[in-house]
Every structure is written in C-alpha cells, then in structure tokens.
Protein backbone atom coordinates (compact mmCIF):
# COMPACT_ATOMS: atom_id res chain seq x y z
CA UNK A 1 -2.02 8.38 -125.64
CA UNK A 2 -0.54 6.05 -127.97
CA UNK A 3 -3.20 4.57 -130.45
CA UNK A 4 -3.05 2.05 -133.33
CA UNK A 5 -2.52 5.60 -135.72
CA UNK A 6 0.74 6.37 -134.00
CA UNK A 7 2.04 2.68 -134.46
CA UNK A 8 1.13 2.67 -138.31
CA UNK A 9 3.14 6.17 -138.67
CA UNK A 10 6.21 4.45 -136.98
CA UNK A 11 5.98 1.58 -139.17
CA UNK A 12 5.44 4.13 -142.27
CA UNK A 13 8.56 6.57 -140.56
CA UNK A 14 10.67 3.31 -140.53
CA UNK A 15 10.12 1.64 -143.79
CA UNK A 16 10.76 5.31 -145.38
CA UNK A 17 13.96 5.26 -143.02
CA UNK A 18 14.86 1.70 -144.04
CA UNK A 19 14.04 2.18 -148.02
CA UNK A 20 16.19 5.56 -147.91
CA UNK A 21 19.20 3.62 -146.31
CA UNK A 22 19.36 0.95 -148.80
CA UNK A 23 19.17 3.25 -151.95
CA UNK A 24 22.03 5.28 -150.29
CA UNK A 25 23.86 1.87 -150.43
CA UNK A 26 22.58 0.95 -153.97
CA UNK A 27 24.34 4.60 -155.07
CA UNK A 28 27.77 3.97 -153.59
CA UNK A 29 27.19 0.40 -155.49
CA UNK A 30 26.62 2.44 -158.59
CA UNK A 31 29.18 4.66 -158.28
CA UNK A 32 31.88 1.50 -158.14
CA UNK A 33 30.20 0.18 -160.93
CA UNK A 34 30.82 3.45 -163.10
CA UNK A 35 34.27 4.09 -161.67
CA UNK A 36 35.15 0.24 -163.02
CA UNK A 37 33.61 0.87 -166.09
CA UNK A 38 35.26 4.10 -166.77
CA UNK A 39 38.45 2.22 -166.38
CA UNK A 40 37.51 -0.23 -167.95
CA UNK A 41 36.60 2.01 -171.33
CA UNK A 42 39.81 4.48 -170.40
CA UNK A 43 37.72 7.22 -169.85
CA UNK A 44 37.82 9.56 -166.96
CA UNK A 45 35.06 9.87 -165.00
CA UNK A 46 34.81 14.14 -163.90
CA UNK A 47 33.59 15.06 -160.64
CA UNK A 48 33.66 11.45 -158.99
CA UNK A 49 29.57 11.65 -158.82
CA UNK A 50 26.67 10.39 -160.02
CA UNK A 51 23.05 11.76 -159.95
CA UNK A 52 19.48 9.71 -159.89
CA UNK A 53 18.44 10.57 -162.94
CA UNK A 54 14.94 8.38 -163.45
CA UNK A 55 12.88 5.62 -161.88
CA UNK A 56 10.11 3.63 -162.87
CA UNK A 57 8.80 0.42 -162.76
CA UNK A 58 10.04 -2.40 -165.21
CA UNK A 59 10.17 -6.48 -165.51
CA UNK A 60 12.75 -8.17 -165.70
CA UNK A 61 13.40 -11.30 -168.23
CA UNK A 62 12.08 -13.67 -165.32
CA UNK A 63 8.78 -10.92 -165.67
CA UNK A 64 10.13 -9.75 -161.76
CA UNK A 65 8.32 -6.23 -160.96
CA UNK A 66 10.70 -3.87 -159.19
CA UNK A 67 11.91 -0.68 -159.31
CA UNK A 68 14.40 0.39 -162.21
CA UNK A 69 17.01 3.44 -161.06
CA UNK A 70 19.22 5.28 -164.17
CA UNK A 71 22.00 7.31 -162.55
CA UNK A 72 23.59 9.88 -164.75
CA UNK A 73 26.97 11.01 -164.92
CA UNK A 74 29.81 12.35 -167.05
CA UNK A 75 33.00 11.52 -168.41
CA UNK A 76 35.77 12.53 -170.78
CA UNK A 77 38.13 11.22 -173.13
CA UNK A 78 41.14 13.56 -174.07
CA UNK A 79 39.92 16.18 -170.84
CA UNK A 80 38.29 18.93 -173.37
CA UNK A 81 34.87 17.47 -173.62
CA UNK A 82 32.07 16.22 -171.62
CA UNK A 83 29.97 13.30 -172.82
CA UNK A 84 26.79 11.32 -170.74
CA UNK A 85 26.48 8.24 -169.50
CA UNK A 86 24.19 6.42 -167.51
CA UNK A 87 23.67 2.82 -165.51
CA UNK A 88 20.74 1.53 -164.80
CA UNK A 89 19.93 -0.74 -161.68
CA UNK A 90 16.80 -3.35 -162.02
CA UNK A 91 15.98 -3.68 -158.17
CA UNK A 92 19.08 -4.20 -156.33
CA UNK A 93 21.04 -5.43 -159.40
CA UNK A 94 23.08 -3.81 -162.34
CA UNK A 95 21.83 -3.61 -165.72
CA UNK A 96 23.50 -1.94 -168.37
CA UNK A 97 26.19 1.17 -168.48
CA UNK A 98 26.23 3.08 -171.52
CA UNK A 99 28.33 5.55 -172.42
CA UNK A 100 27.37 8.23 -175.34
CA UNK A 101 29.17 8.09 -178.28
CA UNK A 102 32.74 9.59 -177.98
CA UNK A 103 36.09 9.19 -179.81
CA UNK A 104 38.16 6.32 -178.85
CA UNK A 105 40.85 6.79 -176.61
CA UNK A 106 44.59 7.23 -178.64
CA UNK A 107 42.49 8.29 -181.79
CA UNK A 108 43.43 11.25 -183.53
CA UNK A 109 41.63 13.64 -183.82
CA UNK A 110 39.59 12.30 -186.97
CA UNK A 111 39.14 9.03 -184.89
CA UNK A 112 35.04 7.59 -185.39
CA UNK A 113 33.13 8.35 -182.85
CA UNK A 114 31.40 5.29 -181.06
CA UNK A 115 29.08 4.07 -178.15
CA UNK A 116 30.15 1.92 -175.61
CA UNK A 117 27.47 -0.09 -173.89
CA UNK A 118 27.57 -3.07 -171.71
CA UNK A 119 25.23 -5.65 -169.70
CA UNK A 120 25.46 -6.35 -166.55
CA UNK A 121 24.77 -9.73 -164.75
C-alpha cells in the first residue's frame, strides 16, 4: 500500500513545496531591495512589481555554485517614460541593481542620460 516509491514522491512533493516557499520569500526580499533603491536613485518604481526574469547557474568570488535569479522591473523619472531595471540575487543574497540609462532627476530636459548601477553585499 505504501512502498518506498510513494515515500521518495513525498520527499520530491516537499522539497518542491519547500524550494517554492523560499523563492516566494527571496521575491518579497527583492522587491524591498528595488523599492530602497528606487528611493534611493529618486526614481519611481510603476506598478509596485517585479517579474523573474532569468536564472542560471553562476560562482561566486569564493567560486560558491548556486543559483543566480535577475528580476525585472520598471521605473520612471519625470512619469512620461518607462525605463528597465533589474537585480540580481546570487543564492539567497543580493548582487547588483542596475538601472538603464535615464535622465537624472531635476535635469532639464537636455540633461545626459546615465546608468545607475550598484553592488550589493
């Protein structure tokens, strides 16, 4: 009735279970991390969301395998325009935010246009 197959899809059904939980965690964790930055850069950040955009393996400096996550999302300057961004999670851990390159905030409207990219620890 219950065999050594049915206790190896449990363990598979809860590890799934488990895994899914904690990258539901590690997007609200993202999604403070943006909001911050966006702050941070006085940008606003439109639709208070983020999306998993990519993931693939990487190393870290310490040569650590794990899992690297990029979350997209989108912000705006002056309210007219949309620009990308993205942060990227190594593991469990923040990377890097970038944001693409956008006029400054309080520029005029001949302001440079510039990225804004930072590293995470």
């Amino acid at each position: 009735m219950f065999d050594l197959g049915h206790v190896a899809l449990l363990i598979l059904a809860v590890a799934a279970g488990f895994w899914w939980w904690r990258t539901l965690g590690l997007r609200d964790r993202a999604l403070a991390q943006v909001r911050q930055h966006c702050r941070q850069a006085d940008v606003q950040l439109l639709d208070e969301s983020i999306y998993l955009n990519k993931i693939r393996l990487g190393r870290s400096k310490g040569l650590r395998l794990a899992l690297v996550r990029r979350y997209g999302f989108e912000f705006t300057v002056t309210g007219e325009r949309r620009y990308d961004g993205y942060i990227e999670f190594h593991g469990f851990r923040p990377r890097h935010v970038e944001l693409a390159p956008h006029p400054f905030p309080g520029g005029g409207p001949d302001a440079a246009d510039g990225s804004f990219g930072q590293r995470l620890h």
